[in-house]
Protein backbone atom coordinates (compact mmCIF):
# COMPACT_ATOMS: atom_id res chain seq x y z
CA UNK A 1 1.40 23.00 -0.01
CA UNK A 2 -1.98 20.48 -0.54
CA UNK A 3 -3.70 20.61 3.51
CA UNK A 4 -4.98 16.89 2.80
CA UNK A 5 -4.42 16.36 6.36
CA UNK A 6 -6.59 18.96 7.41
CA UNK A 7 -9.17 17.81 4.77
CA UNK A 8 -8.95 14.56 6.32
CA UNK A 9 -9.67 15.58 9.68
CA UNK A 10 -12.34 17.81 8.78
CA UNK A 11 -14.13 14.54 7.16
CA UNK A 12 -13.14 12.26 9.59
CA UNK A 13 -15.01 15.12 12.32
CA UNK A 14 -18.11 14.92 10.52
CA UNK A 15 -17.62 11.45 10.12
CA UNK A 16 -17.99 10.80 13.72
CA UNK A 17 -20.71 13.01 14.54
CA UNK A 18 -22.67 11.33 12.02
CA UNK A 19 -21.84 8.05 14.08
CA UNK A 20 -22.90 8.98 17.03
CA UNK A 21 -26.36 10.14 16.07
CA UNK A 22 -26.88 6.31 15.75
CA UNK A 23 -27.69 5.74 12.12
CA UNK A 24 -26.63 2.65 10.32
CA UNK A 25 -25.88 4.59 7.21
CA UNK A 26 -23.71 6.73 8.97
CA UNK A 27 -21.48 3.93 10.44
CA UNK A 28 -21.67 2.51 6.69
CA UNK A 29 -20.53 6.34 5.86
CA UNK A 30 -17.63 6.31 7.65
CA UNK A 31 -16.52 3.24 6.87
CA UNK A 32 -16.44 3.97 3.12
CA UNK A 33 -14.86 7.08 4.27
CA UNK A 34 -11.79 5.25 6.24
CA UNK A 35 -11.59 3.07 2.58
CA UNK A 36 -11.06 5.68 0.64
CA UNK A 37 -8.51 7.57 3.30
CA UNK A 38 -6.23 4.54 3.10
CA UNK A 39 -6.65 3.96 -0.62
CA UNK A 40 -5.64 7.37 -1.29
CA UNK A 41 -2.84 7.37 1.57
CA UNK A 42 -1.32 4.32 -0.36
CA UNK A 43 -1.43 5.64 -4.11
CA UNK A 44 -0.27 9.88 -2.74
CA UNK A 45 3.31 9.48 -1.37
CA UNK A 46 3.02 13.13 -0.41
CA UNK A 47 0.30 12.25 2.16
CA UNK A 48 3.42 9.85 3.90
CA UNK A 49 0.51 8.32 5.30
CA UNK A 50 2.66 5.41 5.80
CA UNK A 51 5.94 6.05 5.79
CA UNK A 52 7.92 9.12 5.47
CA UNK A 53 9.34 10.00 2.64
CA UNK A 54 11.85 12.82 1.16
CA UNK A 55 8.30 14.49 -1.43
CA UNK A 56 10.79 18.25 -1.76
CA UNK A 57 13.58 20.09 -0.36
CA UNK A 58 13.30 23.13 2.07
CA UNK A 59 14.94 25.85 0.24
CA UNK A 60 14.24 29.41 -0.21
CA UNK A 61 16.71 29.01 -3.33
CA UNK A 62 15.45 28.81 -7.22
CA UNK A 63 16.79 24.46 -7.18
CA UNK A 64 14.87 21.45 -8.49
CA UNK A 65 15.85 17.54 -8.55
CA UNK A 66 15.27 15.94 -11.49
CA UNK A 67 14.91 12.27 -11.26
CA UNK A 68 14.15 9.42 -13.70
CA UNK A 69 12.70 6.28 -12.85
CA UNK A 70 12.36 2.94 -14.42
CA UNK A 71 16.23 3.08 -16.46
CA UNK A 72 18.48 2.02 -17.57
CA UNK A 73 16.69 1.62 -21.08
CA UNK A 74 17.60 2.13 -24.84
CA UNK A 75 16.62 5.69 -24.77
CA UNK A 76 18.46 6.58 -21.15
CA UNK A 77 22.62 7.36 -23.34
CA UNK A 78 20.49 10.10 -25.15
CA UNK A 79 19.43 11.82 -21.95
CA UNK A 80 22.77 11.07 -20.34
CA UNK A 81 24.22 12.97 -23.43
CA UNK A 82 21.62 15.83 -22.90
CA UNK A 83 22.29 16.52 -19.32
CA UNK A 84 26.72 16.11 -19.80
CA UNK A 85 25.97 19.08 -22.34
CA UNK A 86 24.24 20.95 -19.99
CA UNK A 87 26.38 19.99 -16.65
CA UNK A 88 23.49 19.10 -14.81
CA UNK A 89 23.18 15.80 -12.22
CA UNK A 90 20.23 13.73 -12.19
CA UNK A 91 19.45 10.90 -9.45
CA UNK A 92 18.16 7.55 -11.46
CA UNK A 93 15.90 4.99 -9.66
CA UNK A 94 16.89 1.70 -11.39
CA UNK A 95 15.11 -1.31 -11.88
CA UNK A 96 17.71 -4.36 -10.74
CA UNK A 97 16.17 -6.17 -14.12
CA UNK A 98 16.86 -3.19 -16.45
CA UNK A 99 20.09 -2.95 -14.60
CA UNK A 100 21.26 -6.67 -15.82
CA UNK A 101 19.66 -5.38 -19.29
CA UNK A 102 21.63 -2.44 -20.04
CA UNK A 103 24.93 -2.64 -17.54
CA UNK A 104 27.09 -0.48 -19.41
CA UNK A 105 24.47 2.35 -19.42
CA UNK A 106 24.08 2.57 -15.80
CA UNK A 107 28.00 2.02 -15.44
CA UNK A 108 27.65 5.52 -17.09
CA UNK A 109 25.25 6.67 -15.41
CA UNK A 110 27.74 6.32 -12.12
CA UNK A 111 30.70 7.36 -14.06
CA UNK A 112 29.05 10.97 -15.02
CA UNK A 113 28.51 11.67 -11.38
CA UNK A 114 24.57 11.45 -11.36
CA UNK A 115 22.92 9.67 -8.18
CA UNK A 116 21.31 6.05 -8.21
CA UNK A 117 18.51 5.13 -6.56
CA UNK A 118 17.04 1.32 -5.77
CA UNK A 119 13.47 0.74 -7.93
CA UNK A 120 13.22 -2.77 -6.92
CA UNK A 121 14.58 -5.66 -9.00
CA UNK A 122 11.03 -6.19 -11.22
CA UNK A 123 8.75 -3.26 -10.80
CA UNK A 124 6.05 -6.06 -10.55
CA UNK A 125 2.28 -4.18 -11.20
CA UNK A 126 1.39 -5.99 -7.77
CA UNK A 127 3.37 -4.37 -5.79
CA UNK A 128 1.20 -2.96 -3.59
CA UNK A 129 -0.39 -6.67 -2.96
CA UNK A 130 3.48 -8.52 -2.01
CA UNK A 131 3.94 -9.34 1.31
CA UNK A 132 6.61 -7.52 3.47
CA UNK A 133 8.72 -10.30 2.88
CA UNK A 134 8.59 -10.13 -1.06
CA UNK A 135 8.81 -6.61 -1.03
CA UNK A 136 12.20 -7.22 0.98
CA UNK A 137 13.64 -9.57 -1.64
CA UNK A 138 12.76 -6.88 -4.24
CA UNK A 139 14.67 -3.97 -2.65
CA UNK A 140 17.38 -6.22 -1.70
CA UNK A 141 17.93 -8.53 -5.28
CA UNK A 142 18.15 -4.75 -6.66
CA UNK A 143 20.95 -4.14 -4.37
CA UNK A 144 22.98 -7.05 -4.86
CA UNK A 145 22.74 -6.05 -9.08
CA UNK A 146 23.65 -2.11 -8.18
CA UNK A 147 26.29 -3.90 -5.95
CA UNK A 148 27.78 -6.08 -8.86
CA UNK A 149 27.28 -4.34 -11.71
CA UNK A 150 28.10 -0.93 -10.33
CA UNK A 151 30.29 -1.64 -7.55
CA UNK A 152 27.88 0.99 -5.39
CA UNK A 153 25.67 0.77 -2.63
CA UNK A 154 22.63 3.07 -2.35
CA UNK A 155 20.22 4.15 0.55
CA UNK A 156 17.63 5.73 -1.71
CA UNK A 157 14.09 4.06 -2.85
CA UNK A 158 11.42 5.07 -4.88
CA UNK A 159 8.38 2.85 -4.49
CA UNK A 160 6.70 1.55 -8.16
CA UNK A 161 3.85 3.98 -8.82
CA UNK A 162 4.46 5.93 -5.60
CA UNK A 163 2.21 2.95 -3.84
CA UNK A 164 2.90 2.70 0.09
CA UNK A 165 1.46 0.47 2.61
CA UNK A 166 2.49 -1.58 5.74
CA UNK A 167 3.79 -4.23 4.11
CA UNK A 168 6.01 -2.17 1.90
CA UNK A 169 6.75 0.37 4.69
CA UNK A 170 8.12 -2.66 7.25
CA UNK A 171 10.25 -3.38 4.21
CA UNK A 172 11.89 0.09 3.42
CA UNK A 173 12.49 0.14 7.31
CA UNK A 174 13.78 -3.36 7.41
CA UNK A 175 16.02 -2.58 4.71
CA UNK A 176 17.31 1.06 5.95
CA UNK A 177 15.93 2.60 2.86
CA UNK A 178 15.00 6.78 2.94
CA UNK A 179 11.84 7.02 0.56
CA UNK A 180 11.98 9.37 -1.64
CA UNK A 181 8.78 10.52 -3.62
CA UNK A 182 8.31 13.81 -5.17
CA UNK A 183 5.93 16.84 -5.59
CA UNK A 184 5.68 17.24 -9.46
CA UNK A 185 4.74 14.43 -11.33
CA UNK A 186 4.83 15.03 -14.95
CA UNK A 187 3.06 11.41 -15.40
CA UNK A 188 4.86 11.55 -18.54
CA UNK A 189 3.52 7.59 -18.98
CA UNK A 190 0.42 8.10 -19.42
CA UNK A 191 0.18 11.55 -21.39
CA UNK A 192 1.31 11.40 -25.31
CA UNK A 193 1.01 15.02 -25.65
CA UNK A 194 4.78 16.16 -25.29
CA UNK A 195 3.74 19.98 -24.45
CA UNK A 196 0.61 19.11 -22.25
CA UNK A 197 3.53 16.70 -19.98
CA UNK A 198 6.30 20.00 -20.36
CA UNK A 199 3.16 22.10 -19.05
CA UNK A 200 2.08 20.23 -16.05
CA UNK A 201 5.81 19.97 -14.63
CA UNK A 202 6.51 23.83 -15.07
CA UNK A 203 2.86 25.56 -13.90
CA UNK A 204 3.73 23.25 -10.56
CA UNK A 205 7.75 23.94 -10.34
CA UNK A 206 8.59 25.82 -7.13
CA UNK A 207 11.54 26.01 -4.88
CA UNK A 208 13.19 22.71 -4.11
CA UNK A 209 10.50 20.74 -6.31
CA UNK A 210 11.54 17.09 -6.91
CA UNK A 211 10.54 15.68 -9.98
CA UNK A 212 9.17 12.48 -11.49
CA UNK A 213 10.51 11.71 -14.88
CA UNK A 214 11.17 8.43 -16.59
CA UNK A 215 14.45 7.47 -19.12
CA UNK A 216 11.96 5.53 -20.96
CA UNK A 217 10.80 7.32 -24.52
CA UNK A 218 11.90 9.26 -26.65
CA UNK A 219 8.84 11.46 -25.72
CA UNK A 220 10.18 12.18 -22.01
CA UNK A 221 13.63 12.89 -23.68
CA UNK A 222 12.01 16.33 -25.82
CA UNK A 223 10.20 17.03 -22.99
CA UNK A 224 13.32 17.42 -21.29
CA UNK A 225 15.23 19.03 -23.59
CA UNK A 226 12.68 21.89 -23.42
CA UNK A 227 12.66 21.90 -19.44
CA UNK A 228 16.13 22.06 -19.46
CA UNK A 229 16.07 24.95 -21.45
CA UNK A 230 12.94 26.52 -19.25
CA UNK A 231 15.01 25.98 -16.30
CA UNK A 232 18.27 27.70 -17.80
CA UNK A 233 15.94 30.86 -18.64
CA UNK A 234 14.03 30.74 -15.10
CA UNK A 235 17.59 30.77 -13.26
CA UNK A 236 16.81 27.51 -11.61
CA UNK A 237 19.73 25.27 -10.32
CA UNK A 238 19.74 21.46 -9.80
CA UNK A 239 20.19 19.39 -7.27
CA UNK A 240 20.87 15.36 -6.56
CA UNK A 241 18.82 13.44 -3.84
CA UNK A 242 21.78 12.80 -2.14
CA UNK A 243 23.44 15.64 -2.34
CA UNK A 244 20.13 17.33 -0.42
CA UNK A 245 20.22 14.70 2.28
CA UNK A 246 23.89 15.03 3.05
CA UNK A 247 23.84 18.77 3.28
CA UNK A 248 20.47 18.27 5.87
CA UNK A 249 22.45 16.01 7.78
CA UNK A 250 25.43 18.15 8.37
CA UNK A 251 23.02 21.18 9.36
């Protein structure tokens, strides 16, 4: 596990004693210093800097969570085939818009057993500048299309991009949300190299990793067709969000 919080402290210390040997550059230091602190609190959900969220599960058994944001999509029936083959349940964090998109895809998705998650209804590239109250109409418009179009409600959230802040922590609290984040992010969005993405997630796997895929590209889909088969060899099981928090709360 990262210490960020004990790197934090340890700047924030010499922060301070710059401060109070009275230079003007100093207080200028620190305040750059705070900046950056809440800049990277907002964009690391596994600092939970603002809010808490669900980044792994405490387990001393060989188990990962896969999850897939941004779905349903063109490409999501080809993973959904992959993973019936295999027998293995995902948990999907759906966009309400790509919901009202693809409706019989994520009517699947339910039907196979795998877990949903709420994603917001737009997955707007502001979202870390919307007000509380716009952040609250996002979680909740996504509810009402899980609620209609797949007769389910959901306490899970995944935040766009990972991004937290006041504003969007009042509105997963105002809403009754659990956040969940993760602690392997095979930013499978951004690299086109299929083996450099398949790399990144397994040199970081450990015991009760959660992590960050997207149903989005055919790209992500070989990807996981080799993970799945990594994971088979490894002896790793799998596990749904839910599933984890249910069997916490009935510890």
């Amino acid at each position: 596990m990262k210490h960020y919080s004990f790197i934090i402290l340890y700047l924030f210390w010499n922060g301070f004693i710059y401060v109070f040997n009275g230079s003007i550059w100093m207080y200028i230091f620190c305040f750059i210093l705070f900046s950056v602190t809440v800049v990277w609190g907002s964009f690391d959900i596994q600092l939970k800097y603002f809010i808490n969220s669900i980044t792994q599960k405490k387990t001393k058994i060989k188990e990962v969570a896969l999850t897939f944001d941004d779905g349903p999509s063109e490409f999501t029936p080809r993973f959904l085939d992959l993973l019936k083959e295999k027998n293995i349940k995902a948990t999907f964090f759906c966009i309400g818009k790509q919901i009202e998109k693809y409706p019989e895809t994520f009517q699947r998705i339910i039907a196979e057993g795998h877990t949903i998650g709420n994603h917001t209804y737009s997955h707007s590239n502001n979202t870390g500048f919307l007000s509380s109250l716009k952040m609250i109409e996002e979680i909740e418009k996504c509810d009402e299309v899980i609620a209609k179009i797949g007769n389910i409600k959901t306490d899970l959230y995944r935040p766009p991009f990972g991004v937290t802040n006041p504003n969007i922590a009042k509105a997963i609290k105002k809403t009754q949300k659990k956040s969940i984040g993760w602690n392997v992010r095979s930013l499978d969005t951004v690299i086109e190299d299929e083996k450099k993405i398949y790399n990144r997630i397994t040199k970081n796997l450990n015991n009760g990793s959660i992590i960050l895929l997207h149903d989005t590209s055919e790209k992500t889909y070989q990807v996981l067709v080799e993970l799945l088969l990594f994971l088979e060899r490894e002896k790793y099981s799998t596990f749904t969000i839910d599933s984890m928090i249910n069997s916490k709360n009935n510890d």
